[in-house]
N, C-alpha and C. Protein backbone atom coordinates (compact mmCIF):
# COMPACT_ATOMS: atom_id res chain seq x y z
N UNK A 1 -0.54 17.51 -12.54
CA UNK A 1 0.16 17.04 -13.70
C UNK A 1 -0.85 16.57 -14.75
N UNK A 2 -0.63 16.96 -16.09
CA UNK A 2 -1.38 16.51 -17.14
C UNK A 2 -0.70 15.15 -17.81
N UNK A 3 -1.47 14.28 -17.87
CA UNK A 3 -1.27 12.97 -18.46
C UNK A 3 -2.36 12.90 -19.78
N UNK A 4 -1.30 11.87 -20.84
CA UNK A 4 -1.82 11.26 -21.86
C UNK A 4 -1.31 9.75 -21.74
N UNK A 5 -2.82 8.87 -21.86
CA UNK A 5 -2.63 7.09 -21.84
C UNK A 5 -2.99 7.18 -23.63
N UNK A 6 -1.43 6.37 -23.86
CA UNK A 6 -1.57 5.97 -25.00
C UNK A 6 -2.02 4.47 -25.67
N UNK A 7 -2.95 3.82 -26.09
CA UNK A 7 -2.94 2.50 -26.34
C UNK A 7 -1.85 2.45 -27.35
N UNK A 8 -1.10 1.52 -28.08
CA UNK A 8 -0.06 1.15 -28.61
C UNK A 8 -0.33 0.76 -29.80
N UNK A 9 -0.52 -0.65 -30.57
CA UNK A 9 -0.97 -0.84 -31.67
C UNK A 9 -1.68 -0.39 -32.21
N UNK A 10 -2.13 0.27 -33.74
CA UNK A 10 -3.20 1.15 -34.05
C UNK A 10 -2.67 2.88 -34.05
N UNK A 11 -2.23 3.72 -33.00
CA UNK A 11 -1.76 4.49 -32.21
C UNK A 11 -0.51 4.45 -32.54
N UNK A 12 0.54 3.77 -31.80
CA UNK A 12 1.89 3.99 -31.76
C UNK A 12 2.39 3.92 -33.32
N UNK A 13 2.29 2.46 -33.70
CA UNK A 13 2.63 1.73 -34.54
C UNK A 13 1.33 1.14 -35.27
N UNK A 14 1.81 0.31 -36.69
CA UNK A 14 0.97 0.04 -37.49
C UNK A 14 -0.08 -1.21 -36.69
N UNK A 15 -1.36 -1.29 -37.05
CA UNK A 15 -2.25 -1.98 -36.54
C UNK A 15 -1.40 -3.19 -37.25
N UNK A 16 -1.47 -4.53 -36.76
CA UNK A 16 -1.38 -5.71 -36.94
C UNK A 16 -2.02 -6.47 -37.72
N UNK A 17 -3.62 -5.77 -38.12
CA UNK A 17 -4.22 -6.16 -39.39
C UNK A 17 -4.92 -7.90 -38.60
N UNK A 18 -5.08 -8.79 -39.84
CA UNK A 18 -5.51 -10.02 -39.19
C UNK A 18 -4.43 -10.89 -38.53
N UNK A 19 -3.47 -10.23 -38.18
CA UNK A 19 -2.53 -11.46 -37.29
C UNK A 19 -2.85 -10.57 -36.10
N UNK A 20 -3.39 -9.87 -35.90
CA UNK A 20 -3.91 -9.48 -34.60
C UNK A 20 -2.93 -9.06 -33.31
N UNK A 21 -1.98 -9.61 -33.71
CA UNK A 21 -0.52 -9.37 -32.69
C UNK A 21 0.91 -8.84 -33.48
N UNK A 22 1.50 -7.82 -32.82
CA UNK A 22 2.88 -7.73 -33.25
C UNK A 22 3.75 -8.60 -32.83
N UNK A 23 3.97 -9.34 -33.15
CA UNK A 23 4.93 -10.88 -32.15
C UNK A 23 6.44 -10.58 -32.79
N UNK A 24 7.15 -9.71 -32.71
CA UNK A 24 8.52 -9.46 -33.15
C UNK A 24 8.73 -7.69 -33.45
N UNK A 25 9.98 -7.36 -33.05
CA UNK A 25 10.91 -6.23 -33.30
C UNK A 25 10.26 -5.95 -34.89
N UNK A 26 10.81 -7.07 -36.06
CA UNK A 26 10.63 -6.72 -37.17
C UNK A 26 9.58 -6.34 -37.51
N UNK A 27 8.66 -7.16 -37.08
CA UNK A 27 6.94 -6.44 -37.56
C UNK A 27 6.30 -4.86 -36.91
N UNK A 28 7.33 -4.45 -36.11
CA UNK A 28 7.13 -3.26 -35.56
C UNK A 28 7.25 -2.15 -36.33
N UNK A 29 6.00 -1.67 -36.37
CA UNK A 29 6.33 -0.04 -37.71
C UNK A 29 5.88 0.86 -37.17
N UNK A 30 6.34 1.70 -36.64
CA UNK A 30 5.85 3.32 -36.30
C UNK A 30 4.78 3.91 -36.99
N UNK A 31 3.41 4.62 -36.80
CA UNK A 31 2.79 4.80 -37.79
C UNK A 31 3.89 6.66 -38.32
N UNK A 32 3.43 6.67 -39.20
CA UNK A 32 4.11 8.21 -39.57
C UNK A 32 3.66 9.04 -38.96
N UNK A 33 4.87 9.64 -38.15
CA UNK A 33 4.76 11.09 -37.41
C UNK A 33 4.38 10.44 -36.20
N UNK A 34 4.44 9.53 -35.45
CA UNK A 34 4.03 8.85 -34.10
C UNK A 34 4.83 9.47 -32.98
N UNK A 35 5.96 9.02 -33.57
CA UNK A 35 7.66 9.71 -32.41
C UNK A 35 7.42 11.55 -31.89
N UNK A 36 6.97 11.92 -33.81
CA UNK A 36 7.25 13.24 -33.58
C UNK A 36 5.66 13.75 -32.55
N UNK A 37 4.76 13.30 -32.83
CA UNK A 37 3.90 13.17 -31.94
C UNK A 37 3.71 13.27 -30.26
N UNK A 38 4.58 12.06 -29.90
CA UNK A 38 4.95 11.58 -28.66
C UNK A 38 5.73 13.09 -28.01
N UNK A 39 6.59 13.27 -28.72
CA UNK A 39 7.26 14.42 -28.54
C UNK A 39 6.49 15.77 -28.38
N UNK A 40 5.91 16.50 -29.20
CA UNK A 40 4.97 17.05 -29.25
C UNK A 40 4.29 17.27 -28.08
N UNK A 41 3.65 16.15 -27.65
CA UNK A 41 3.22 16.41 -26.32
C UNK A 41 4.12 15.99 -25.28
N UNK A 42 5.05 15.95 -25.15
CA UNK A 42 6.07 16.34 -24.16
C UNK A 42 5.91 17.68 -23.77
N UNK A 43 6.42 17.92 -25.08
CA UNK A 43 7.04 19.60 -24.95
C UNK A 43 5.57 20.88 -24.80
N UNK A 44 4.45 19.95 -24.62
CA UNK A 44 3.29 20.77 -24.20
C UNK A 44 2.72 20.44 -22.68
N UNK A 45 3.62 19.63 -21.91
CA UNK A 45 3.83 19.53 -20.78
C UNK A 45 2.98 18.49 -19.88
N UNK A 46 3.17 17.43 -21.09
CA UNK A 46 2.03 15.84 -21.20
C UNK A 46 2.97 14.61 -20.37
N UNK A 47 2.77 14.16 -19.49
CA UNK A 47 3.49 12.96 -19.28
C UNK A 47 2.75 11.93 -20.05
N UNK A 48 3.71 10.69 -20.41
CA UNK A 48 2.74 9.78 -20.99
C UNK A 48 3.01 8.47 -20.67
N UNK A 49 1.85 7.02 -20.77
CA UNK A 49 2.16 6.49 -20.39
C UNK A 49 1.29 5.74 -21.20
N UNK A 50 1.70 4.33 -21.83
CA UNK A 50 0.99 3.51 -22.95
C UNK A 50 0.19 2.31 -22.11
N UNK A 51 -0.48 2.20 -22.42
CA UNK A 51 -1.45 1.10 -21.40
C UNK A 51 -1.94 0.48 -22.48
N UNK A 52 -2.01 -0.95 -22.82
CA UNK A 52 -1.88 -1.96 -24.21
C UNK A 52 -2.30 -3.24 -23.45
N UNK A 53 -3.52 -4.01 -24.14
CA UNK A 53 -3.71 -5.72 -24.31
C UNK A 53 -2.31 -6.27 -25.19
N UNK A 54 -1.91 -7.06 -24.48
CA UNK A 54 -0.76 -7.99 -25.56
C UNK A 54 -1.65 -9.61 -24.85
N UNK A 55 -2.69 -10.09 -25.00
CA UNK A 55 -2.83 -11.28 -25.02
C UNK A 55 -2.02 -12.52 -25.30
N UNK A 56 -1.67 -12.18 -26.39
CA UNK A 56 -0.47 -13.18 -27.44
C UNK A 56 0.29 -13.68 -26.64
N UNK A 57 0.60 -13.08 -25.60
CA UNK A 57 1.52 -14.08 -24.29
C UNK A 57 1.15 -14.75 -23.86
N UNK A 58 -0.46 -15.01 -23.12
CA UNK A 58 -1.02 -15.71 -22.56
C UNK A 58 -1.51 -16.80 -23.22
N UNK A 59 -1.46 -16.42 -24.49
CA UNK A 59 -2.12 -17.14 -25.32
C UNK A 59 -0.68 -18.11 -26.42
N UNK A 60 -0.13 -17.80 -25.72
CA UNK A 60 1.46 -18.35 -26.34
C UNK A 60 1.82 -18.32 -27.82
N UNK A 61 1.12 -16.95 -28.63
CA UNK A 61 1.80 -16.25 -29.61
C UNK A 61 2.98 -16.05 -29.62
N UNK A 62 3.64 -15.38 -28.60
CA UNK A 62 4.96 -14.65 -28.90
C UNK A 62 5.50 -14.58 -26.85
N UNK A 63 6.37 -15.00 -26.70
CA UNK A 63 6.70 -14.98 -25.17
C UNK A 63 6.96 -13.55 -24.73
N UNK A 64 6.99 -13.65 -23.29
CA UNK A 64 7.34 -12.35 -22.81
C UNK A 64 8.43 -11.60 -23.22
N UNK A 65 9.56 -12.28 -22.95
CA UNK A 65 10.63 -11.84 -23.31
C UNK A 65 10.52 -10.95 -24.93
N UNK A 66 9.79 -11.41 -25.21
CA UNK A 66 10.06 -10.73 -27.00
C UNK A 66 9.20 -9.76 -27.09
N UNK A 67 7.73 -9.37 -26.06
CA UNK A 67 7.19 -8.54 -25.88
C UNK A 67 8.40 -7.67 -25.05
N UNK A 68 9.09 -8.15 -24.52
CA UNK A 68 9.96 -7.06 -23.47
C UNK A 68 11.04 -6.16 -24.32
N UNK A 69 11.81 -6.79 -25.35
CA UNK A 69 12.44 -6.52 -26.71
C UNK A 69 11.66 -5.29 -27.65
N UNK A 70 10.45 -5.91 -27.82
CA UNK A 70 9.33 -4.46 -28.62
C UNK A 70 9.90 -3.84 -28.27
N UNK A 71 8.98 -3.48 -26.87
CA UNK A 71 8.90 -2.19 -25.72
C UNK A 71 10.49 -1.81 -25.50
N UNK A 72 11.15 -2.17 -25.44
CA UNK A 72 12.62 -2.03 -25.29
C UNK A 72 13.30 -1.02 -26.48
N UNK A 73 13.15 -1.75 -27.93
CA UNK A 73 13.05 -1.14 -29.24
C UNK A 73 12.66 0.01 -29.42
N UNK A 74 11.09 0.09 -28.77
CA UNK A 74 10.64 1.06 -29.11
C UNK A 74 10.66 2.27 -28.34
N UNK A 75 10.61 2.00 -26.97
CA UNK A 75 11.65 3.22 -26.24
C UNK A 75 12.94 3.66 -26.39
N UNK A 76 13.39 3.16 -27.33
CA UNK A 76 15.22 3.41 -27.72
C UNK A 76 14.54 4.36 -28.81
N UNK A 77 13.77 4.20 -29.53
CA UNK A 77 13.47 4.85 -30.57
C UNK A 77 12.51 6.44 -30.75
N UNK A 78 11.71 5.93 -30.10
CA UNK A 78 11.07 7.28 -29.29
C UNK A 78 11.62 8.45 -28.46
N UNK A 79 12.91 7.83 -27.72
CA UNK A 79 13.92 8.42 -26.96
C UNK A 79 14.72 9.56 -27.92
N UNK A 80 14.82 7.97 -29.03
CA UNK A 80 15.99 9.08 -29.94
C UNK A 80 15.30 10.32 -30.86
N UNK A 81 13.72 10.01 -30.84
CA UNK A 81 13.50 11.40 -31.70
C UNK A 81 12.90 12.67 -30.47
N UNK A 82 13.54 12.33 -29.40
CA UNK A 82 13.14 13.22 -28.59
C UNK A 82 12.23 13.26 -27.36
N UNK A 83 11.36 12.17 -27.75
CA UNK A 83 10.01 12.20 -26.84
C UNK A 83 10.39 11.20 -25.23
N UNK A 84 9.23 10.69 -24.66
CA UNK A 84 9.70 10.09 -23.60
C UNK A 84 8.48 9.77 -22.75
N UNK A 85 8.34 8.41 -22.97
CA UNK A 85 7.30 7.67 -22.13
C UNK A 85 7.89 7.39 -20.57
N UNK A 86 6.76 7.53 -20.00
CA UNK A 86 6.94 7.29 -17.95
C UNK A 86 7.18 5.85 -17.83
N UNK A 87 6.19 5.52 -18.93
CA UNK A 87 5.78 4.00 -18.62
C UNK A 87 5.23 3.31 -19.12
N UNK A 88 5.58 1.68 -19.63
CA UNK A 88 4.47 1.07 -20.11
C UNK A 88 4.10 -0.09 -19.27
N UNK A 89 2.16 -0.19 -19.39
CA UNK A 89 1.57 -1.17 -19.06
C UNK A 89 0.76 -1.72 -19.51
N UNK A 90 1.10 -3.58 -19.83
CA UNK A 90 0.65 -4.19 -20.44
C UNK A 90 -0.46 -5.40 -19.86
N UNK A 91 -1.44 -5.79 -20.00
CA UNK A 91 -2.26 -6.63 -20.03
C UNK A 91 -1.66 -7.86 -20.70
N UNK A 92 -1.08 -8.71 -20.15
CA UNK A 92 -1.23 -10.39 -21.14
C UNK A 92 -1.73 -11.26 -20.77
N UNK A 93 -3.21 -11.47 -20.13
CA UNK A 93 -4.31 -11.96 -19.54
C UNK A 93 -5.23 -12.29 -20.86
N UNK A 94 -5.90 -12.88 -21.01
CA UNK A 94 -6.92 -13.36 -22.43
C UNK A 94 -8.07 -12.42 -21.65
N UNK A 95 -9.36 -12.49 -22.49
CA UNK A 95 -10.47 -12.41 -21.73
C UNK A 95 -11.15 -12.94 -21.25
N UNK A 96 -11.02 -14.49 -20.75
CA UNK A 96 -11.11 -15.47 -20.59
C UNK A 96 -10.70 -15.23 -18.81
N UNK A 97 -10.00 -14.80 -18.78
CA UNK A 97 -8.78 -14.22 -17.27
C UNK A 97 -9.43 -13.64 -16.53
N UNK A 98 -10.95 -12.96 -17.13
CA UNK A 98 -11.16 -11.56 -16.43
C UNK A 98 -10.60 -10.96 -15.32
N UNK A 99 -9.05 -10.53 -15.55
CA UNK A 99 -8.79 -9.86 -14.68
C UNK A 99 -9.33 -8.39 -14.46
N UNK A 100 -8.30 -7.59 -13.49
CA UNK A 100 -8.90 -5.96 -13.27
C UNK A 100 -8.48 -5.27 -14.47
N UNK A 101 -6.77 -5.56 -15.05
CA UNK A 101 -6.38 -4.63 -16.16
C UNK A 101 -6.64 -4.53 -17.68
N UNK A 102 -7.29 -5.51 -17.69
CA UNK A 102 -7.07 -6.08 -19.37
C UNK A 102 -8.80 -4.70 -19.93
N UNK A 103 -8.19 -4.22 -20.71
CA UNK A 103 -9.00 -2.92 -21.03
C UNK A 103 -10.22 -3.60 -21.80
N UNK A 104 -11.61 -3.38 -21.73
CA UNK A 104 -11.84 -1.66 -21.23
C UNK A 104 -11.91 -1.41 -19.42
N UNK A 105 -11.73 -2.50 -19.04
CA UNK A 105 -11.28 -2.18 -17.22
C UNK A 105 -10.12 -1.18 -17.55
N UNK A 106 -10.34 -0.84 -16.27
CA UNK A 106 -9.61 0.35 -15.79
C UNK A 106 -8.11 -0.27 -15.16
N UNK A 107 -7.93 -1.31 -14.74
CA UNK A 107 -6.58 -1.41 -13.70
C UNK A 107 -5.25 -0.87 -14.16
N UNK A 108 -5.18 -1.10 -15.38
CA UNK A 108 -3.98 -0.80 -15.84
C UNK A 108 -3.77 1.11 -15.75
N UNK A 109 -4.64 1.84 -15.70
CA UNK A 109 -4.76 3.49 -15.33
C UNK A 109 -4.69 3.50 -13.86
N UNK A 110 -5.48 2.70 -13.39
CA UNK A 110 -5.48 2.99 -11.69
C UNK A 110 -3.97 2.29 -11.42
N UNK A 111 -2.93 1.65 -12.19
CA UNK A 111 -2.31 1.27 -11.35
C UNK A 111 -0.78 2.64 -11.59
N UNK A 112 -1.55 3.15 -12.85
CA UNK A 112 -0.30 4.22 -13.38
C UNK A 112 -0.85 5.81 -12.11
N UNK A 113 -1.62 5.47 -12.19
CA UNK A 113 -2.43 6.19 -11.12
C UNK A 113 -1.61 6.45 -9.39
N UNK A 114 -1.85 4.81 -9.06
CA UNK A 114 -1.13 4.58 -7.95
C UNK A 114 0.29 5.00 -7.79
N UNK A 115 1.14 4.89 -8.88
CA UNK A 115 2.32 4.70 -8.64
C UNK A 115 2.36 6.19 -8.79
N UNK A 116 1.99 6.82 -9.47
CA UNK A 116 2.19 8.74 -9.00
C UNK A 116 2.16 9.04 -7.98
N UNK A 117 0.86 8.54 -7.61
CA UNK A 117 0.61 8.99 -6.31
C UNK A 117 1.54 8.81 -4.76
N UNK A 118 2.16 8.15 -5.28
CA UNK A 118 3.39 6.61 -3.95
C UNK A 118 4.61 8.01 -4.12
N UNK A 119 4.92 8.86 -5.86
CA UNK A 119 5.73 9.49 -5.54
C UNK A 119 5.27 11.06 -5.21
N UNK A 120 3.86 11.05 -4.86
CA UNK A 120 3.62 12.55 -4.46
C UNK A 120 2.96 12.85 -5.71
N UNK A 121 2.63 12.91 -7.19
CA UNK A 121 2.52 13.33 -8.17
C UNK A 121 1.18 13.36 -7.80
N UNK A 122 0.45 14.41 -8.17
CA UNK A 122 -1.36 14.47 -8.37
C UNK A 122 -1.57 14.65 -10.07
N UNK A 123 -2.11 13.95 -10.52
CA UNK A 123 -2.66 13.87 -11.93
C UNK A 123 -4.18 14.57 -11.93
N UNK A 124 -4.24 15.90 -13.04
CA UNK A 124 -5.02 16.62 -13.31
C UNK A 124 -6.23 15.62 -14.27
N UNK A 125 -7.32 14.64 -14.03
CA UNK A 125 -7.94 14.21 -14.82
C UNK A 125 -8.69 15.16 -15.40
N UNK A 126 -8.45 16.15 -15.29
CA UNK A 126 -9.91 16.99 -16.24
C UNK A 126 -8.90 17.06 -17.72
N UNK A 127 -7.74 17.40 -17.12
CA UNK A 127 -6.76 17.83 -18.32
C UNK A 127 -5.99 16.94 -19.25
N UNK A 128 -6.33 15.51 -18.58
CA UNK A 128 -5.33 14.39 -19.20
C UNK A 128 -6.44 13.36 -20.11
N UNK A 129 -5.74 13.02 -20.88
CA UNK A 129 -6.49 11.88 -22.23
C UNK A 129 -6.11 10.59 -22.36
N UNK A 130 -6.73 9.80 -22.63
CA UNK A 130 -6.87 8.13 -23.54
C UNK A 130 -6.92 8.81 -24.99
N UNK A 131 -5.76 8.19 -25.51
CA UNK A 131 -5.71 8.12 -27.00
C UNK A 131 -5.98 6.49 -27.65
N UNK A 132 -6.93 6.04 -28.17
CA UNK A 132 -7.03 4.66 -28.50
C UNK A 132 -7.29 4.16 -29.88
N UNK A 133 -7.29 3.58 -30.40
CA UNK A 133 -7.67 3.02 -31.64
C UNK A 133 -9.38 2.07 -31.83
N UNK A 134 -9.53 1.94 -30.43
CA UNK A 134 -10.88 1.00 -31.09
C UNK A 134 -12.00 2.18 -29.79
N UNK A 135 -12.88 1.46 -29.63
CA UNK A 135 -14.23 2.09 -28.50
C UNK A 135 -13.82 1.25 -26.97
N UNK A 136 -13.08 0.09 -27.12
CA UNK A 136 -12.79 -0.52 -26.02
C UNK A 136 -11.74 0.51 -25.16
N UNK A 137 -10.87 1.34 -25.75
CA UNK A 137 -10.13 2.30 -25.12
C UNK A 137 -10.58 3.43 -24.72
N UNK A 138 -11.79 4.06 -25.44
CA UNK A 138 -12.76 4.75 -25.36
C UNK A 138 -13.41 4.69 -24.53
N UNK A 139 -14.15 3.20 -23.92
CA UNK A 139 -14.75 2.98 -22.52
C UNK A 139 -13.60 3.21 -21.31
N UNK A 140 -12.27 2.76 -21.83
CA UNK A 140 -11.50 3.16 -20.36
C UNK A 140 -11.03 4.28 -20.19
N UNK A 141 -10.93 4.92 -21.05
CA UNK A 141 -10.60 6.06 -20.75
C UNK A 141 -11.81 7.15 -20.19
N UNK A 142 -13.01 6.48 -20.48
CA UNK A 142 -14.29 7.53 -19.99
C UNK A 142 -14.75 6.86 -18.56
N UNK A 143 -14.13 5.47 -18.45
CA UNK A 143 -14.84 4.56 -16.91
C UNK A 143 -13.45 5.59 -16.34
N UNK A 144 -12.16 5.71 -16.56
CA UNK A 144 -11.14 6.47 -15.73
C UNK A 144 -11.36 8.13 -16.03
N UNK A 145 -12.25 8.78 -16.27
CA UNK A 145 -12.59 10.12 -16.03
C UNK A 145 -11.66 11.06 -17.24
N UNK A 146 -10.98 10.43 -17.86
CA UNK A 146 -10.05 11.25 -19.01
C UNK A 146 -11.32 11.35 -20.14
N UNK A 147 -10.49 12.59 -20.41
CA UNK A 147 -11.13 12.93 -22.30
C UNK A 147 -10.58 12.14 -22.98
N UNK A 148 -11.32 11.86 -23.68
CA UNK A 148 -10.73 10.53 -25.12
C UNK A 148 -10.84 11.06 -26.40
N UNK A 149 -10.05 10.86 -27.14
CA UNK A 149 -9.74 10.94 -28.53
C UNK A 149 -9.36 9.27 -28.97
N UNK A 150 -10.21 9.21 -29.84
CA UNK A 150 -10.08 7.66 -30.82
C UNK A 150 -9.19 8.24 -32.41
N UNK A 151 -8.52 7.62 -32.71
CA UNK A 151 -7.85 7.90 -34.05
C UNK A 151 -8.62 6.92 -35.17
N UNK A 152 -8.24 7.15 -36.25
CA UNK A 152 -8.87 6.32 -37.17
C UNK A 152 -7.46 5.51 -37.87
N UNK A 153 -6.16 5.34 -37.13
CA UNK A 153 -5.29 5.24 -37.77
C UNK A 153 -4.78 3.59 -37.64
N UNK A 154 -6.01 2.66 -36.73
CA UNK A 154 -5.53 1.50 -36.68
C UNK A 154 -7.06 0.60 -36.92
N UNK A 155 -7.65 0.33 -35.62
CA UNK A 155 -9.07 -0.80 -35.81
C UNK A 155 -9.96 -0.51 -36.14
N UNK A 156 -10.62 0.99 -35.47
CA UNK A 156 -11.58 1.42 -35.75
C UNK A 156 -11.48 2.74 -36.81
N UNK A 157 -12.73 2.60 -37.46
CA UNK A 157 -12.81 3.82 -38.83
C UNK A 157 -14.17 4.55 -38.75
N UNK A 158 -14.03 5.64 -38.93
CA UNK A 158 -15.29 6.88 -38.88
C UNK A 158 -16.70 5.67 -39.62
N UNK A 159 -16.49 5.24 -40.50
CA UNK A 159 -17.92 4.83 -41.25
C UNK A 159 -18.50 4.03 -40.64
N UNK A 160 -17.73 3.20 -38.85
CA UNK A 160 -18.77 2.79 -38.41
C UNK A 160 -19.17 3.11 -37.02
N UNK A 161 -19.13 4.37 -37.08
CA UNK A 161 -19.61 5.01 -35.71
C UNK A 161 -20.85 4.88 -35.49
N UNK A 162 -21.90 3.94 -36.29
CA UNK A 162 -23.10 3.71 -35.70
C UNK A 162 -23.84 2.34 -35.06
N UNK A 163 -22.32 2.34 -35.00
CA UNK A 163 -22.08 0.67 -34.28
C UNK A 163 -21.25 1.03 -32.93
N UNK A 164 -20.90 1.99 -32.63
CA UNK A 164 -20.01 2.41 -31.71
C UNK A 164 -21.20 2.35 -30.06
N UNK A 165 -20.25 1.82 -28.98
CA UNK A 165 -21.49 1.43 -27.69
C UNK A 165 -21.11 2.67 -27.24
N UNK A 166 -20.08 3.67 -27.06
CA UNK A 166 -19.43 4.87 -26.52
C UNK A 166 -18.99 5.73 -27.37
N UNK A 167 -19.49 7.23 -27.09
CA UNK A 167 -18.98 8.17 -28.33
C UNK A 167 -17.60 8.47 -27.73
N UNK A 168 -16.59 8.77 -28.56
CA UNK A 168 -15.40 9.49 -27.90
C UNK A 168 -15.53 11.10 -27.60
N UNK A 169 -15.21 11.75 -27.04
CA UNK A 169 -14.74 12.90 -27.13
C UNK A 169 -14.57 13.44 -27.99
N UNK A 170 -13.36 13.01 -28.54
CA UNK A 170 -12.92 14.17 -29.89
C UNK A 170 -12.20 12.70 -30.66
N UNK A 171 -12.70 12.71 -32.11
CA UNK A 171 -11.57 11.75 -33.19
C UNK A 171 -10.37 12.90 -33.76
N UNK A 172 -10.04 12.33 -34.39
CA UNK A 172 -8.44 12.36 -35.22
C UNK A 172 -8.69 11.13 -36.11
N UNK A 173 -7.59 11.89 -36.93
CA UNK A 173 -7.10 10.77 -38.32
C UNK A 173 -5.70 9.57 -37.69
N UNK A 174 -4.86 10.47 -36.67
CA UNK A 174 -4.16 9.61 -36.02
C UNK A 174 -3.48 10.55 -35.09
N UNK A 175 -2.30 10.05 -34.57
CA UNK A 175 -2.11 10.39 -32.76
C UNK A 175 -1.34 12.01 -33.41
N UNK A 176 -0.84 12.04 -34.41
CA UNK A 176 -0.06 13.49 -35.09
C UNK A 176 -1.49 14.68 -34.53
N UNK A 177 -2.52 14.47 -35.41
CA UNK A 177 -3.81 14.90 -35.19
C UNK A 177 -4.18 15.22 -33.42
N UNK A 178 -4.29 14.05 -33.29
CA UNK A 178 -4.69 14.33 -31.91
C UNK A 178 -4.18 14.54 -30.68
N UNK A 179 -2.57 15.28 -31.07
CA UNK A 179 -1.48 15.74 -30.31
C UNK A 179 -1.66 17.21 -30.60
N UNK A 180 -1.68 17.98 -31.64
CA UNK A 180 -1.81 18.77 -32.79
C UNK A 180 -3.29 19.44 -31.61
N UNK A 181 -4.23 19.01 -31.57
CA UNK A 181 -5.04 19.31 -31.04
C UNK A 181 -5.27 19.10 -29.46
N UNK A 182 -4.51 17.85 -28.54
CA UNK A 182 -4.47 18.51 -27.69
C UNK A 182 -3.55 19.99 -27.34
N UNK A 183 -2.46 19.60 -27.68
CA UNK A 183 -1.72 21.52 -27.58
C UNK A 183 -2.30 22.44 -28.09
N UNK A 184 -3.14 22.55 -28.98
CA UNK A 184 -3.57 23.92 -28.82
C UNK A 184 -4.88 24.42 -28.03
N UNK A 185 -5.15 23.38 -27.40
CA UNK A 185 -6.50 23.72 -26.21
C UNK A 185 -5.64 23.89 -25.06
């Protein structure tokens, strides 16, 4: 099976800018063409699954429950233009926590990992991607053996790739782009 890990803010929806967190439904904005995106690689035979830091919980920004509402929102919405996430997994650990999942660790892949595996599913890593917005997604997706594509559509921007600790794979302008281009390889 071919898999795509999507990071979320930046990616899905609009980066958060300096409030650093989406802490509500309302502040939630799709970036343009995200859904149709998501979709896109459906129908090129992508399972997907969003793997996201939400600190802001731990850090008592915005409670769980209202992170659970987003994700709730936003699978109603993604649904309705067609597409269809496996799964989301979230980090709300600080870095402070050092736990295993909170990215650029890997746990949160090994655990989407595990749970395929519990139903029989074998995941093709040569063929499956990390789509991320900064280099921190970039390291997990290259410490978990996927090709990475970074977008320029949320934290990180082309002009400072010489500050970058990890090259990606392949950029994009955003996830339209780098859907667009995984289907036709």
């Amino acid at each position: 099976m071919k898999v795509v890990f999507l990071d979320r803010d930046g990616v899905i929806n609009k980066y958060p800018g300096d409030f650093k967190y989406v802490t509500s439904w309302s502040q939630f904005q799709f970036l343009p063409r995200a859904k149709e995106a998501i979709k896109q690689l459906n129908d090129c035979g992508y399972k997907i699954f969003i793997v996201s830091n939400q600190a802001g919980v731990s850090k008592g920004i915005y409670p769980q429950a209202e992170l659970d509402k987003i994700t709730k929102n936003m699978l109603n919405e993604i649904d309705q233009a067609g597409g269809m996430i496996s799964e989301v997994f979230y980090c709300t650990h600080t870095e402070e926590d050092n736990c295993v999942c909170r990215k650029p660790k890997t746990g949160l892949i090994d655990l989407a990992i595990e749970k395929l595996k519990k139903q029989k599913i074998d995941i093709d890593l040569s063929k499956s991607y990390f789509i991320g917005d900064t280099i921190r997604d970039i390291q997990t997706g290259k410490s978990s053996g996927l090709k990475t594509i970074l977008v320029f559509s949320g934290k990180e921007k082309l002009e400072s790739r010489q500050k970058w600790q990890e090259i990606p794979d392949y950029t994009a302008k955003d996830l339209e782009e780098a859907a667009d281009s995984i289907c036709r390889k």
